[in-house]
Protein backbone atom coordinates (compact mmCIF):
# COMPACT_ATOMS: atom_id res chain seq x y z
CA UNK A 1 -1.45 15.11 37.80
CA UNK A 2 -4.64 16.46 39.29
CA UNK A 3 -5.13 19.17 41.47
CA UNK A 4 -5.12 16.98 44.73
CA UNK A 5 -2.32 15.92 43.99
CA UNK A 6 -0.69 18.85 43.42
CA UNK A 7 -1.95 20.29 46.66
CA UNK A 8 -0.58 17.28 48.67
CA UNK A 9 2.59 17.91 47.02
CA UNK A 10 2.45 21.59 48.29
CA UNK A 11 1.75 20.84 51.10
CA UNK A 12 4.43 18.03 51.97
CA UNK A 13 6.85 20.41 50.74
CA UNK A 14 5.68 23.07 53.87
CA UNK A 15 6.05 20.24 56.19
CA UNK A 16 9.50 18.86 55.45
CA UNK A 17 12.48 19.94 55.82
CA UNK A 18 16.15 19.39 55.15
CA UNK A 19 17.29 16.24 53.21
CA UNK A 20 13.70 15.09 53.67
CA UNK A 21 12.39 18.36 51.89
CA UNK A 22 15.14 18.37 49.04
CA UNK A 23 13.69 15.11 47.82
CA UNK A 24 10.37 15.98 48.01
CA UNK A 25 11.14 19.08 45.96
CA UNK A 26 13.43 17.45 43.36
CA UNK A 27 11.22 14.76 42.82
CA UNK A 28 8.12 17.34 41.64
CA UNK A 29 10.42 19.07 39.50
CA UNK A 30 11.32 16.04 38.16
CA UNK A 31 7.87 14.97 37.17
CA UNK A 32 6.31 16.73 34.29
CA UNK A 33 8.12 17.60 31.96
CA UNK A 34 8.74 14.11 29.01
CA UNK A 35 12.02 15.35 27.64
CA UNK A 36 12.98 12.53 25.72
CA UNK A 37 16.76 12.22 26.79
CA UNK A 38 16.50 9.34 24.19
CA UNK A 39 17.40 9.04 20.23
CA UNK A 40 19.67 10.37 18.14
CA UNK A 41 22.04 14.24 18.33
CA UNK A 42 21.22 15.56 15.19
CA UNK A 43 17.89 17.47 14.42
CA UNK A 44 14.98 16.21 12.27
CA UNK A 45 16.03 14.46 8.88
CA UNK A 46 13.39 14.62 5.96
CA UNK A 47 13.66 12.72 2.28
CA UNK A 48 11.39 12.13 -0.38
CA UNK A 49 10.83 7.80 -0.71
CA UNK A 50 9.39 5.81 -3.41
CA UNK A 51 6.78 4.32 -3.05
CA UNK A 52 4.09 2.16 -4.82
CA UNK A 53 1.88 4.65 -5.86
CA UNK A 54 3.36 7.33 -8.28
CA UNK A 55 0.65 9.41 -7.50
CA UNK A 56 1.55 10.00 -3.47
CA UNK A 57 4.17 11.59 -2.80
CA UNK A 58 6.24 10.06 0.41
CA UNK A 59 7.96 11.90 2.78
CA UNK A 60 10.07 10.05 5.73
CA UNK A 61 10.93 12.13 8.89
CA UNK A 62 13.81 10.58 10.96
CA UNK A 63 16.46 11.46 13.51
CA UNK A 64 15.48 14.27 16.91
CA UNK A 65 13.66 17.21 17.03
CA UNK A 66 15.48 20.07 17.55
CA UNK A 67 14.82 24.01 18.07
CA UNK A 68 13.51 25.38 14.55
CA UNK A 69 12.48 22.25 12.64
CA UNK A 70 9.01 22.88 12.46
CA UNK A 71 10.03 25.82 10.31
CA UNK A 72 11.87 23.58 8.73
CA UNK A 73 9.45 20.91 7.79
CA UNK A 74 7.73 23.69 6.24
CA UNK A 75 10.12 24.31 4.11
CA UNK A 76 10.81 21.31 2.81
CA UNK A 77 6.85 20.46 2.24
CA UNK A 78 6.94 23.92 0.30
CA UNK A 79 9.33 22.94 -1.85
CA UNK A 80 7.94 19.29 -3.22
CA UNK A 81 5.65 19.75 -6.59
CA UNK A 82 2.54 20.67 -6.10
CA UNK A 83 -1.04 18.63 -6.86
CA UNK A 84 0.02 15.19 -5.22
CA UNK A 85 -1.23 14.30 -1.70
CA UNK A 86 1.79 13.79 0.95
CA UNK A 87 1.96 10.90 3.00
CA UNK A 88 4.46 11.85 5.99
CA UNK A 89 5.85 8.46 7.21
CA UNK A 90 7.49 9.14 10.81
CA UNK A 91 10.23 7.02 12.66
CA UNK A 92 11.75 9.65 14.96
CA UNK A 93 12.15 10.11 18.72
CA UNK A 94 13.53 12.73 21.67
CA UNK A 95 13.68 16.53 21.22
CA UNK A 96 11.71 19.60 21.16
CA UNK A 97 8.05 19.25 21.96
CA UNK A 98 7.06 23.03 20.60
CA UNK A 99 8.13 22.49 17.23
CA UNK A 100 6.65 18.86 17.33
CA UNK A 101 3.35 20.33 17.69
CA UNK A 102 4.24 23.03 15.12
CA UNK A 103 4.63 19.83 12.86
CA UNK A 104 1.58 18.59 13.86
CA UNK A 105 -0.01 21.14 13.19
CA UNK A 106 0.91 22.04 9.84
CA UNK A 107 0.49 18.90 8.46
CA UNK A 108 -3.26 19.29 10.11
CA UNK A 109 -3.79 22.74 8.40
CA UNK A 110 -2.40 21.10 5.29
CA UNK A 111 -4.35 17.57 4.74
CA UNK A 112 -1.12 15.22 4.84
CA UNK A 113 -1.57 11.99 6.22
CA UNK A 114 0.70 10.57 8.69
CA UNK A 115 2.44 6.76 9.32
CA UNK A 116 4.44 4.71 11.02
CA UNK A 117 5.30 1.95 8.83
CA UNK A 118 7.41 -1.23 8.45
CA UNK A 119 8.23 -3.46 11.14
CA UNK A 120 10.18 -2.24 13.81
CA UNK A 121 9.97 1.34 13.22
CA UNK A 122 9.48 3.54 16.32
CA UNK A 123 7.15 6.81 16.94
CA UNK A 124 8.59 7.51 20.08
CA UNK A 125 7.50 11.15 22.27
CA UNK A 126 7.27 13.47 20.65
CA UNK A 127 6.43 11.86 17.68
CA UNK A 128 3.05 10.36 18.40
CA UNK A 129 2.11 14.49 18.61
CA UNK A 130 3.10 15.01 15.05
CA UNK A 131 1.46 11.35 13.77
CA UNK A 132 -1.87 12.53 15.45
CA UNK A 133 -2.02 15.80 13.60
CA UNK A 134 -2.77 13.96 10.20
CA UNK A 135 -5.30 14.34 8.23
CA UNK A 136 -6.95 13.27 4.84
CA UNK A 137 -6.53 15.70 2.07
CA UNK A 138 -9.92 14.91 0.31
CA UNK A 139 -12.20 14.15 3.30
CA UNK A 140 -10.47 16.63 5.96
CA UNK A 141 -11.44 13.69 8.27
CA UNK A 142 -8.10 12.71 10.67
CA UNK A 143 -6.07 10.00 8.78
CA UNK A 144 -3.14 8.35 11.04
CA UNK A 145 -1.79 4.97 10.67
CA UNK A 146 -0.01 2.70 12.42
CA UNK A 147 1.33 -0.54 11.53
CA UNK A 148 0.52 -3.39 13.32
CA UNK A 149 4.42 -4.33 13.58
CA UNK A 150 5.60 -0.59 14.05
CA UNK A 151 6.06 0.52 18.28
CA UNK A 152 4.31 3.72 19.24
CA UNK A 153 6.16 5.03 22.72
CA UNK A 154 5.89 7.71 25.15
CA UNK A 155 9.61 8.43 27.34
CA UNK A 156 8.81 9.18 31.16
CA UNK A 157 10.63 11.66 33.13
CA UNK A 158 14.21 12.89 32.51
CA UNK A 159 15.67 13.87 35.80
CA UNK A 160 16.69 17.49 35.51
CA UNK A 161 17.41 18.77 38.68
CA UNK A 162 20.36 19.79 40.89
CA UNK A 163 21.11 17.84 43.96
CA UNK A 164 20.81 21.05 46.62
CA UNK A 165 18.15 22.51 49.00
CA UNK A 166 14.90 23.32 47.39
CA UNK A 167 12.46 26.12 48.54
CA UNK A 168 8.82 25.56 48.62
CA UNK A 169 8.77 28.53 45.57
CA UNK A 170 11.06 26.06 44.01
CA UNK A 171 8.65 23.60 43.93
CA UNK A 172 5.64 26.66 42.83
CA UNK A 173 7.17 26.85 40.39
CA UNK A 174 8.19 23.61 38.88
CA UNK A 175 4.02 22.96 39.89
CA UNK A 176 3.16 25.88 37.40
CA UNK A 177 5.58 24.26 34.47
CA UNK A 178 3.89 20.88 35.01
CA UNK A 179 0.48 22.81 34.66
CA UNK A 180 1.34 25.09 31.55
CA UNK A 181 3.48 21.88 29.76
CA UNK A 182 0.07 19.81 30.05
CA UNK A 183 -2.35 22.93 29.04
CA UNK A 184 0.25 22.90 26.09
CA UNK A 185 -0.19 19.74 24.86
CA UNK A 186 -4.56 19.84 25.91
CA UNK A 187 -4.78 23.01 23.43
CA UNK A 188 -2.60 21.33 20.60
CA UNK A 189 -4.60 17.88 21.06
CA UNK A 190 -7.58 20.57 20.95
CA UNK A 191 -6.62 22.16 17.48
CA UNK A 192 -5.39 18.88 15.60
CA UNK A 193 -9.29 17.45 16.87
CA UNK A 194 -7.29 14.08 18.38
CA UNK A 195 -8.05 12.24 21.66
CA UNK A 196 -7.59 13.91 24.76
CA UNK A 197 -6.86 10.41 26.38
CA UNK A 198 -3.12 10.84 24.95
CA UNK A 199 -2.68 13.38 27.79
CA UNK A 200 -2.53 10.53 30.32
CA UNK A 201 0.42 8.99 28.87
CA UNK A 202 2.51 12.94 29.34
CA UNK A 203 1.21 12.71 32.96
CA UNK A 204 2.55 9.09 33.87
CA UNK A 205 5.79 8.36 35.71
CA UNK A 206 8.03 6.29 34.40
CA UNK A 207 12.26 5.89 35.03
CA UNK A 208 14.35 7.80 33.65
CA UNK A 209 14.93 6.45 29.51
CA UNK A 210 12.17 3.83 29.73
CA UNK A 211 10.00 4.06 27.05
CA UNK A 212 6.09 3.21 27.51
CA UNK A 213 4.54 1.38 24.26
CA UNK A 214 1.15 1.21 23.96
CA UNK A 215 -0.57 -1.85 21.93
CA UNK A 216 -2.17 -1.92 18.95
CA UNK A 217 -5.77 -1.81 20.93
CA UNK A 218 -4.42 1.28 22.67
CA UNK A 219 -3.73 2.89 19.48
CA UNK A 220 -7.31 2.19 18.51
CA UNK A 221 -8.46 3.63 21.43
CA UNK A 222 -6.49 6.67 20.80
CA UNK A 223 -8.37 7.30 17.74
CA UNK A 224 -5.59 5.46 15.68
CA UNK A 225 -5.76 3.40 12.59
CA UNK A 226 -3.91 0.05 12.82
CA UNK A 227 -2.78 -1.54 9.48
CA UNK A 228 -2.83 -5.18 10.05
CA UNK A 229 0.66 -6.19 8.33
CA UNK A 230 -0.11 -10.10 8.22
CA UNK A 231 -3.15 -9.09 5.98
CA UNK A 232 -3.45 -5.62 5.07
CA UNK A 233 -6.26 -4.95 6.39
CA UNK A 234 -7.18 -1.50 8.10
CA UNK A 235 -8.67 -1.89 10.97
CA UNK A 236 -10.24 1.90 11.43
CA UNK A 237 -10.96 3.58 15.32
CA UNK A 238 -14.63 3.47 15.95
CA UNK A 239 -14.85 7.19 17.02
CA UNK A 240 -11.91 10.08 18.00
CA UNK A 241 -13.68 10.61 21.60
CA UNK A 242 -12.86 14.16 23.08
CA UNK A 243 -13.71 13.63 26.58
């Protein structure tokens, strides 16, 4: 959301009143804020999976984000034996955003590539934080994959709000969470050196559980490498733009 828009907002909200003004006011502090009210209860599952090549060492991450699992991926990727690159394959949706970036970023700071593999296998918000954070352990360069079967998603807004009267600081202040939520996700996007274009998918409107999946062209786009399923071939972004 851009600053007009946020000013029209404000202003609206000064202008209305009553049931008229309630909406207004429920509706902006409905809009930001891509809590996935989808997938599964528990938190964020992690096991070691064979693969192909002995010499990789596979890690799937399944289930829903919850409070503390960053820490906890940590963990777990300190305790797997040490010298083999980690591939972390990632079919997981709904949950904390914070510690989804905390994922992303350690597996940035630590060279471990990031998937989404197999047909039908969903990256759904916040995953498609954590899959952008990967990154090639011998080149440093970013290394994310997705297959071309596999669904990349982004959930639109969960309605969170009360049905009652709504003061115009009401809606200041849902304005300022919209603002720092989106700065949030800018820096991260900043740090793990990925596309700033993914902001525009946290900033769209969409009902309330509907998923947004984004084609294999977007993913390019996005600065993300498709793995062409029919083939095998890799079809590799031409450039991670910034702008």
């Amino acid at each position: 959301m851009n600053r007009s828009s946020l000013n029209l907002i404000r202003r609206g909200a000064a202008r209305s009143s009553g049931p008229a003004r309630s909406a207004l006011v429920a509706c902006a502090l409905a809009i930001p804020i891509a809590l996935a009210a989808l997938g599964p209860a528990s938190g964020i599952e992690l096991k070691v999976v064979e693969e192909s090549d002995p010499a990789v060492t596979t890690v799937a991450l399944t289930g829903k984000v919850d409070a503390g699992d960053g820490l906890k991926v940590r963990g777990f990727v300190s305790g797997l034996p040490a010298g083999k690159p980690i591939v972390a394959r990632l079919a997981f949706w709904g949950g904390v955003r914070a510690d989804a970036m905390s994922m992303g970023r350690f597996f940035h700071q630590m060279r471990i590539r990031t998937a989404v593999v197999g047909k039908d296998s969903r990256c759904i918000s916040p995953c498609p934080l954590v899959l952008v954070g990967g990154r090639d352990p011998v080149t440093g360069r970013a290394a994310h994959v997705k297959h071309s079967n596999a669904w990349l998603g982004f959930t639109g807004v969960a309605l969170n709000y009360q049905d009652k009267e709504y003061t115009v600081k009401d809606l200041d202040t849902a304005v300022a969470g919209i603002q720092r939520d989106i700065l949030q996700i800018a820096d991260y996007l900043q740090v793990v050196n990925a596309n700033l274009n993914l902001l525009r998918y946290y900033q769209s409107v969409l009902k309330q559980d509907e998923v947004k999946y984004i084609t294999n062209e977007e993913a390019l786009d996005l600065g993300i490498a498709v793995l062409l399923e029919e083939t095998g071939q890799l079809i590799e972004p031409v450039a991670v733009r910034r702008n």
